[in-house]
C-alpha atoms as a PDB file:
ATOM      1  CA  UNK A   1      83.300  12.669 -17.722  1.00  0.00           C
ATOM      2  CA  UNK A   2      80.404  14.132 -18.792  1.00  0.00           C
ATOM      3  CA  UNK A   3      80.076  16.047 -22.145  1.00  0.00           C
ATOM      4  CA  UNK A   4      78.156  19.657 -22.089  1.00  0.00           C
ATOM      5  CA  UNK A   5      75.179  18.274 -24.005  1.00  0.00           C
ATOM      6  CA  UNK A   6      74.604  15.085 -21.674  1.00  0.00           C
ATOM      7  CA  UNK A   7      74.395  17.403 -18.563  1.00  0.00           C
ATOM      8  CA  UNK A   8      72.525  19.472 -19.936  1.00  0.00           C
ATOM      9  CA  UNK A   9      70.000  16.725 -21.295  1.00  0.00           C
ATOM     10  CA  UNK A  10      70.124  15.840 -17.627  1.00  0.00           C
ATOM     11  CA  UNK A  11      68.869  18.722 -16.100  1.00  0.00           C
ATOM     12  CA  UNK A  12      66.298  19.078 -18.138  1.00  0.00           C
ATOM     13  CA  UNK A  13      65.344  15.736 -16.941  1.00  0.00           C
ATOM     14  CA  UNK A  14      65.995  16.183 -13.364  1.00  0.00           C
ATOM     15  CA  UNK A  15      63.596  19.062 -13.530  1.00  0.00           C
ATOM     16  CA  UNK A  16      61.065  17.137 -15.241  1.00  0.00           C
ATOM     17  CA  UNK A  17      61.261  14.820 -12.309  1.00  0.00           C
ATOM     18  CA  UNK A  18      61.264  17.586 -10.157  1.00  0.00           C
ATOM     19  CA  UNK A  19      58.339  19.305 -11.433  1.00  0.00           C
ATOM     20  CA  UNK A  20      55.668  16.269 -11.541  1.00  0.00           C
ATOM     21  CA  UNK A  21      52.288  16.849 -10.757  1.00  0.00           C
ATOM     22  CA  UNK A  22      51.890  15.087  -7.076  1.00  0.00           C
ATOM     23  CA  UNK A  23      47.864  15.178  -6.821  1.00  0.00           C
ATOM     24  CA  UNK A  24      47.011  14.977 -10.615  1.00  0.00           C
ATOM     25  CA  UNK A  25      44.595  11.879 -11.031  1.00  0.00           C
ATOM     26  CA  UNK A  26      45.526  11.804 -14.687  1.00  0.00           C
ATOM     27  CA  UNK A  27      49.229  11.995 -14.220  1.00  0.00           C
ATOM     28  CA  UNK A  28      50.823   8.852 -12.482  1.00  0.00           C
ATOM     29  CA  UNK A  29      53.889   9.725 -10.222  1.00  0.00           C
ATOM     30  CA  UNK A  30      56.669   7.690 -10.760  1.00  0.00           C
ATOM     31  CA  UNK A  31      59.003   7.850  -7.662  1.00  0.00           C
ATOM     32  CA  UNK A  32      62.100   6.034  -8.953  1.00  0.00           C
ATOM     33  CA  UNK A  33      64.188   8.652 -10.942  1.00  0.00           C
ATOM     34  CA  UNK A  34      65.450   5.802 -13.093  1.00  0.00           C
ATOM     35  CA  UNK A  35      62.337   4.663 -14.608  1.00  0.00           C
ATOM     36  CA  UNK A  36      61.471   8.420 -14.946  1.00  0.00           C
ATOM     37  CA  UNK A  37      64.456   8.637 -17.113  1.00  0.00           C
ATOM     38  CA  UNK A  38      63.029   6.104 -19.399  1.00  0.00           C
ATOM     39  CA  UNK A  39      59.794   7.431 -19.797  1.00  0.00           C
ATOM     40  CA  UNK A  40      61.019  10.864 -20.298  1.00  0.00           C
ATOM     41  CA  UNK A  41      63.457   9.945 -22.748  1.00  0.00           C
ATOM     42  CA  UNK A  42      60.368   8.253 -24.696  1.00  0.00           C
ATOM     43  CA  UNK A  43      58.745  10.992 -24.505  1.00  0.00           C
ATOM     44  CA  UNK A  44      60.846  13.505 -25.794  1.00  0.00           C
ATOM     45  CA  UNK A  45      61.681  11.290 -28.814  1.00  0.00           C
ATOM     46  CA  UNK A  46      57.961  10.986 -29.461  1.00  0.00           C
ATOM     47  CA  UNK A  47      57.889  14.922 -29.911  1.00  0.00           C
ATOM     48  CA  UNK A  48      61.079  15.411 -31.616  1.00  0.00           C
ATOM     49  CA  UNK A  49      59.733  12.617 -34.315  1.00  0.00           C
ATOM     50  CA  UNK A  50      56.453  14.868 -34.266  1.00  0.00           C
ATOM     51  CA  UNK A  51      57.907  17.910 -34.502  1.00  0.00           C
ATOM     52  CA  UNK A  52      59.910  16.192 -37.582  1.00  0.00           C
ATOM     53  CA  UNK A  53      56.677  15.604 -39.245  1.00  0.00           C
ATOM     54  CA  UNK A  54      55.112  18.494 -39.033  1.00  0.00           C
ATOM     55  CA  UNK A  55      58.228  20.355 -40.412  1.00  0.00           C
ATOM     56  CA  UNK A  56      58.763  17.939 -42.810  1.00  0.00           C
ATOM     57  CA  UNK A  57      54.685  18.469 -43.850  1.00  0.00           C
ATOM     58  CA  UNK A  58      54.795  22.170 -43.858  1.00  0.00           C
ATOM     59  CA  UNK A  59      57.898  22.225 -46.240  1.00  0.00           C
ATOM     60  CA  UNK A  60      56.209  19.956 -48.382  1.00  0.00           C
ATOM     61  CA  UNK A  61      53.070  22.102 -48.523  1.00  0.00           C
ATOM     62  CA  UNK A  62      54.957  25.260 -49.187  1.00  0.00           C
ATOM     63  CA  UNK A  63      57.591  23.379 -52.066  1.00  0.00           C
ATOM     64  CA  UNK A  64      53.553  22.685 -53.985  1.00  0.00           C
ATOM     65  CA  UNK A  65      52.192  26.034 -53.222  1.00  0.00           C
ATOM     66  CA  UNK A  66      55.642  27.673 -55.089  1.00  0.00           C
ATOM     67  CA  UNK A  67      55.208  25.379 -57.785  1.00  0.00           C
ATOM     68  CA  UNK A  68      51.648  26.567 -58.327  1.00  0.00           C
ATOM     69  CA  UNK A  69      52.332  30.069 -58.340  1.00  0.00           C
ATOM     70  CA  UNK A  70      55.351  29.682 -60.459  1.00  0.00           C
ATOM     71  CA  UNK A  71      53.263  27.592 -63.345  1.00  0.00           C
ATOM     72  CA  UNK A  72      49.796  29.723 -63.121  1.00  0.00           C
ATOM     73  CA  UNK A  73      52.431  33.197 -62.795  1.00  0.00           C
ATOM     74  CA  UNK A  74      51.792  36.546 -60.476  1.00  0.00           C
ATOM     75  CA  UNK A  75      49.724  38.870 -60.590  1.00  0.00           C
ATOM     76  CA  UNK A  76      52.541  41.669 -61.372  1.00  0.00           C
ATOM     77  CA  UNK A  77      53.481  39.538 -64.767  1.00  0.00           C
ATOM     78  CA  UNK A  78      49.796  40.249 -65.421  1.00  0.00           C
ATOM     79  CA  UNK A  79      49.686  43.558 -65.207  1.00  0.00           C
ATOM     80  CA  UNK A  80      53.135  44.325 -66.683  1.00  0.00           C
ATOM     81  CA  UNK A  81      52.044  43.039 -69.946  1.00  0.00           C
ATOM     82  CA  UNK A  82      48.679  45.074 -70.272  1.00  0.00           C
END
C-alpha cells in the first residue's frame, strides 16, 4: 500500500515524464519511465538542496543586517532624544 505522500510524489513524476520536450535538441528524451524516475528524483534533490541554501543564505544575511541596526540604533531613538 501506498502512503498519500508517495502517490503523490508519483504523479508529479509521471507528469514530468509525461510532459518531456519530444523535439528539444537540448533536452534528451528518455523513453524508459524507470530511468526517468532516477533522473528526476536527482533532480529534484538538487533543487531542494538549492533551495536549502539560498534560505539558509538569506536568513543568515538578515540575522547580520538586525545585528547592525540593533548596535548602530534607529533612527526614531535619534530623534526621541533631541
Amino acid at each position: 500500500m501506498t502512503t498519500p505522500s508517495r502517490k503523490f510524489s508519483l504523479l508529479f513524476a509521471l507528469w514530468d515524464y509525461l510532459n518531456q520536450p519530444l523535439f528539444d535538441n537540448d533536452v534528451r528524451f528518455v523513453w524508459n519511465p524507470f530511468k526517468f524516475s532516477v533522473s528526476y528524483r536527482t533532480k529534484l534533490l538538487e533543487r531542494c538542496w538549492t533551495r536549502d541554501y539560498v534560505i539558509e543564505k538569506n536568513r543568515q544575511q538578515l540575522e547580520l543586517y538586525w545585528r547592525n541596526s540593533s548596535t548602530h540604533g534607529s533612527m526614531s531613538d535619534k530623534a526621541g532624544s533631541d
